[in-house]
Protein backbone atom coordinates (compact mmCIF):
# COMPACT_ATOMS: atom_id res chain seq x y z
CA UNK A 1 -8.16 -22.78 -46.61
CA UNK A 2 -9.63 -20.07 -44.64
CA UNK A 3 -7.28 -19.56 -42.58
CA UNK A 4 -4.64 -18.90 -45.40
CA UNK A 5 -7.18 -16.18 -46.84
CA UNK A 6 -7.54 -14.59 -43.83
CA UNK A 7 -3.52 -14.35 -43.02
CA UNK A 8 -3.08 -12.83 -47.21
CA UNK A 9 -6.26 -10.66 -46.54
CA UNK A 10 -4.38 -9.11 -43.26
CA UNK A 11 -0.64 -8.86 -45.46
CA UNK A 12 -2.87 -6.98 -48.49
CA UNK A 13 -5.27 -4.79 -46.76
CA UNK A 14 -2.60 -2.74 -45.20
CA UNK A 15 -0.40 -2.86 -48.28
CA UNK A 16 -3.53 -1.51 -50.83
CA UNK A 17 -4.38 0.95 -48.39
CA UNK A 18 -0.82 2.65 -48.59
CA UNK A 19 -0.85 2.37 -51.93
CA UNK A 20 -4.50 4.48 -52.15
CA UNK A 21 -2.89 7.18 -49.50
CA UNK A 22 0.55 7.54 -51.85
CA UNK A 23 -1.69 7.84 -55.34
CA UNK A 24 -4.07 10.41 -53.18
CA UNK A 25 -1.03 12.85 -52.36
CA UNK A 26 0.51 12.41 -55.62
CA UNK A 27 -2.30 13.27 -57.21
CA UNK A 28 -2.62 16.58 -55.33
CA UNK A 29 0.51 17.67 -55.62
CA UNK A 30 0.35 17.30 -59.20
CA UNK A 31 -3.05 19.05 -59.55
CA UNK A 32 -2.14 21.85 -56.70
CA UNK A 33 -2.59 25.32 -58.22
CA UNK A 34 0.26 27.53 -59.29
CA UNK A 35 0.39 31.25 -57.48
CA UNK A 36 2.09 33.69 -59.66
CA UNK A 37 4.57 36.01 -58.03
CA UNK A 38 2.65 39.57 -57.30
CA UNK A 39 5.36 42.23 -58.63
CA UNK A 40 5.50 45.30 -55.92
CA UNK A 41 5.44 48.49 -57.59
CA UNK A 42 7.03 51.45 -55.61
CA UNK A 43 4.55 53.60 -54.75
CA UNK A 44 4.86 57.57 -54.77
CA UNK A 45 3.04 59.87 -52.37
CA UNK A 46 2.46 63.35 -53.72
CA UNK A 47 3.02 66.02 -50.02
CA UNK A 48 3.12 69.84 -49.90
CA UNK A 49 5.87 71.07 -48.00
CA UNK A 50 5.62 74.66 -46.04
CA UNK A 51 8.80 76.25 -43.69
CA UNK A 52 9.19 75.40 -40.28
CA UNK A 53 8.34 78.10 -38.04
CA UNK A 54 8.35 78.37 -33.86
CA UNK A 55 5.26 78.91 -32.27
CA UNK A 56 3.18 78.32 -29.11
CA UNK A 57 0.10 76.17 -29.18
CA UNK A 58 -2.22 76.07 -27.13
CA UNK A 59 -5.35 73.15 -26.83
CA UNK A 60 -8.60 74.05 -25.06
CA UNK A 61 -9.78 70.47 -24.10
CA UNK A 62 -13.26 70.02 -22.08
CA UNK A 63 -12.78 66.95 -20.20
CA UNK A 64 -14.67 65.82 -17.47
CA UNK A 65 -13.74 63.77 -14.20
CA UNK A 66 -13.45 64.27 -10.29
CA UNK A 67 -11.16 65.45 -7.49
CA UNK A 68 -10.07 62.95 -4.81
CA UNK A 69 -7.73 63.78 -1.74
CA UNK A 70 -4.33 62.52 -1.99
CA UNK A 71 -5.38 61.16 1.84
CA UNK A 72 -7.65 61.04 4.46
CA UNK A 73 -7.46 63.12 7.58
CA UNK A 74 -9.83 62.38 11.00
CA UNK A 75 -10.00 65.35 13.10
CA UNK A 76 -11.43 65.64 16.63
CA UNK A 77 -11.79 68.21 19.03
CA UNK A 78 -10.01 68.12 22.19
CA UNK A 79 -12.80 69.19 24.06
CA UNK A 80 -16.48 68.16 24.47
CA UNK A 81 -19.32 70.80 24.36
CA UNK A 82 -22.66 71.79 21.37
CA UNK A 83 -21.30 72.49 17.98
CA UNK A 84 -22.71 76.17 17.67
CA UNK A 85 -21.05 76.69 14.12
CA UNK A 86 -19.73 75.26 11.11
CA UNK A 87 -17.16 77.08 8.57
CA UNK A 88 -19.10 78.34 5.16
CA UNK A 89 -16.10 76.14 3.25
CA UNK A 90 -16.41 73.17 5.86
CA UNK A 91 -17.56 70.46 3.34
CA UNK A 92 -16.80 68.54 0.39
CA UNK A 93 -14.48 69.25 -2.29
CA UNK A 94 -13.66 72.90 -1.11
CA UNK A 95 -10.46 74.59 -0.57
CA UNK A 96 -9.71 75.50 3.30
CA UNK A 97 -7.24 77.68 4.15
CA UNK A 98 -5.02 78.25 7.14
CA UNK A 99 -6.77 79.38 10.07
CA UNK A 100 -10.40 78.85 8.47
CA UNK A 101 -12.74 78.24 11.07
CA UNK A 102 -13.61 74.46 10.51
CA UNK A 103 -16.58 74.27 13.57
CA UNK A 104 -16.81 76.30 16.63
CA UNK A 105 -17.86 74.60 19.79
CA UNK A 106 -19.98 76.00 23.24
CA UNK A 107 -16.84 77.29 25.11
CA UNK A 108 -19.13 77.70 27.80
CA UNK A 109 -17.90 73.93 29.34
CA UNK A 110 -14.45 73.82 28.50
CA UNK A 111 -14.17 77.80 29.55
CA UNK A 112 -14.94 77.30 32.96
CA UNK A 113 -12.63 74.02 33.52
CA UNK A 114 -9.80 76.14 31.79
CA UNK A 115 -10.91 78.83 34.27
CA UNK A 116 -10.57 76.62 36.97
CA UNK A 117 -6.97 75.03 35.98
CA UNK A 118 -5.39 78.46 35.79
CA UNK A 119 -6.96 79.80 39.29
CA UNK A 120 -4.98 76.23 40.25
CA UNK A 121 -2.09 77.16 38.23
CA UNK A 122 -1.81 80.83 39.68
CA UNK A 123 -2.27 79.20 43.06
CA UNK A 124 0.50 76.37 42.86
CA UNK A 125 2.40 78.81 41.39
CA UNK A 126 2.43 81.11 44.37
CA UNK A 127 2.95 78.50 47.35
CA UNK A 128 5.93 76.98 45.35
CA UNK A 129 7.46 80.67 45.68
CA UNK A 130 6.05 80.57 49.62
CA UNK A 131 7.92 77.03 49.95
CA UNK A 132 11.10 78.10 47.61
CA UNK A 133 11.32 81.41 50.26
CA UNK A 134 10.91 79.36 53.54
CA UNK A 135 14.07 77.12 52.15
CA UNK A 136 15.33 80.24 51.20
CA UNK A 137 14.67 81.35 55.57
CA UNK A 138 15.87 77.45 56.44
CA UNK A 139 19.18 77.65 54.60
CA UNK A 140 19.97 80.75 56.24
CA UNK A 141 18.75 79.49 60.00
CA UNK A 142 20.66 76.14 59.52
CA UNK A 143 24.22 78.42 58.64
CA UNK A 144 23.82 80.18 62.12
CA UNK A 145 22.67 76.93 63.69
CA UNK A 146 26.22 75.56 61.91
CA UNK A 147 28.01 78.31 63.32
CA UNK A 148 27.04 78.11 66.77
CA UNK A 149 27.75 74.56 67.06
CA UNK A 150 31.23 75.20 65.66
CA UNK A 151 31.10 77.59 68.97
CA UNK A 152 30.16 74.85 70.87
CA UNK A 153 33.04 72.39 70.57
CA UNK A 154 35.33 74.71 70.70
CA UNK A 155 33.19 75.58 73.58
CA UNK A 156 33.49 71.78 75.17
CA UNK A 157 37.05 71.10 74.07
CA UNK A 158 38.03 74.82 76.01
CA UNK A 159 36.47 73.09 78.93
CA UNK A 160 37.73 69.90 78.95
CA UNK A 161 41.39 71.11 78.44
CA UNK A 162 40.32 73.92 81.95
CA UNK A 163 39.13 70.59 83.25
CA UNK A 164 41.99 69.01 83.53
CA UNK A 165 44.12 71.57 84.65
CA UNK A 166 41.45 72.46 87.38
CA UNK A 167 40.60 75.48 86.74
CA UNK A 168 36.54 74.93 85.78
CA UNK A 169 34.06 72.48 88.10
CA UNK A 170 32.57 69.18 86.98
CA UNK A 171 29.35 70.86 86.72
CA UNK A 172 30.59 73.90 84.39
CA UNK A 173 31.72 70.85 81.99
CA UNK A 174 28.65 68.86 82.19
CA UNK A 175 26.59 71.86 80.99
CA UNK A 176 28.68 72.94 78.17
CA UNK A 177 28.43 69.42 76.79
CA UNK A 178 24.40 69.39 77.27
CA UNK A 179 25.09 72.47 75.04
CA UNK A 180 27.13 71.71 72.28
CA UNK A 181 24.64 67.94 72.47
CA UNK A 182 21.56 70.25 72.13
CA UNK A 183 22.99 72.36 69.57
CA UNK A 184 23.85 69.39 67.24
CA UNK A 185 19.98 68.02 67.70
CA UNK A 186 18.93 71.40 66.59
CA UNK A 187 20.97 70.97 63.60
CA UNK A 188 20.27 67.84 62.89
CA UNK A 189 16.42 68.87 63.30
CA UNK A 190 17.19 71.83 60.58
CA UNK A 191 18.56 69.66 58.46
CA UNK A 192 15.37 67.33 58.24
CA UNK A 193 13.23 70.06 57.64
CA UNK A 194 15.51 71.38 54.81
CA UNK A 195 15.45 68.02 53.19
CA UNK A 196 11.21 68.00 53.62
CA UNK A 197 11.12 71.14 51.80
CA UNK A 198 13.03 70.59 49.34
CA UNK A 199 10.88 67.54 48.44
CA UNK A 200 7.72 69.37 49.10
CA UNK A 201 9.31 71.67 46.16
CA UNK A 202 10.20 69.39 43.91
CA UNK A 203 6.34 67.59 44.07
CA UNK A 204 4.97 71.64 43.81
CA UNK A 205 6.79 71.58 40.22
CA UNK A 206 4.90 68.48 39.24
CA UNK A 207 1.85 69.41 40.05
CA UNK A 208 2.22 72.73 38.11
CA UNK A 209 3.69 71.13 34.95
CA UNK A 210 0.28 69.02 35.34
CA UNK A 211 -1.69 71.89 35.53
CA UNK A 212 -0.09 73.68 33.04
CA UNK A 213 -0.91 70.90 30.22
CA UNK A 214 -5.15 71.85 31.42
CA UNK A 215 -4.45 75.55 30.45
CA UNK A 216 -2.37 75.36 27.27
């Protein structure tokens, strides 16, 4: 017997509590209150008009704020020494303009090294126009010492054609080839020393483009 009242209890219960919820909205939407319409009215705006004229205007406007650089620059000097002065526009926020001293150092240091590099300069200078003129003497010494062993073999092959008819000695033959044999030594001897000075010219340049970066 209980059992049955439980199993109708559990059908019911669910079925009188929708009932409750549908009577609850009914009833609210029955008593929910009515909102009238609100009628817009146009609304007029009473303006004075005046003629259009053209004209400059100007605003005077105190604001206040701060200056920052558009970037950041790090200089340094290129040569060591005591700061002895310091441009009267040299700090922060002031306007520098081209060629404005910025700081002055000793020159006192750097003076007597750039002293020193041009003394250097003026004296590389000088024996690479002492080396460029002994070439110079070289060139012309090794031309002669060309054209006398031209002389030479014509020299030896005058004898050896008078040697074979006869008409010169063994001997006479001999010593025009010991000649024409030293003649080609001393060329060959110029030569060399050409080629030594031109390479002792070409490391004279470097070292006086290397100076001349000290004195610039």
């Amino acid at each position: 017997m209980n059992r049955i009242f439980v199993t109708c209890l559990k059908i019911l219960l669910p079925l009188v509590i929708l009932g409750l919820g549908a009577g609850g909205l009914m009833y609210l939407v029955m008593t929910k209150p009515v909102v009238e319409p609100e009628i817009v009215e146009e609304r007029v705006w009473i303006v004075a008009a005046m003629p259009a004229e053209v004209t400059d205007q100007s605003l005077n406007l105190e604001l206040f704020g701060s200056l920052v650089a558009a970037r950041d620059v790090e200089l340094r000097s290129l040569v060591g020494g005591e700061v002895i002065e310091v441009g009267e526009n040299f700090r922060e926020g002031s306007i520098l303009e081209k060629g404005a001293l910025l700081v002055a150092v000793d020159p006192f240091e750097f003076q007597a090294r750039l002293d020193e590099n041009q003394a250097g300069l003026l004296e590389a200078k000088s024996r690479l126009k002492e080396l460029i003129a002994t070439e110079k003497s070289e060139q012309t010494a090794l031309s002669r010492d060309r054209e006398v062993l031209e002389r030479e073999v014509r020299n030896v092959e005058r004898s050896e054609s008078l040697s074979k008819r006869g008409n010169i000695s063994t001997k006479a033959l001999d010593d025009a080839r010991s000649t024409l044999s030293r003649q080609r030594q001393t060329v060959e001897l110029r030569e060399a020393q050409l080629d030594i000075l031109k390479a002792r010219i070409g490391q004279q340049k470097a070292v006086i483009e290397r100076l001349g970066v000290g004195v610039r």
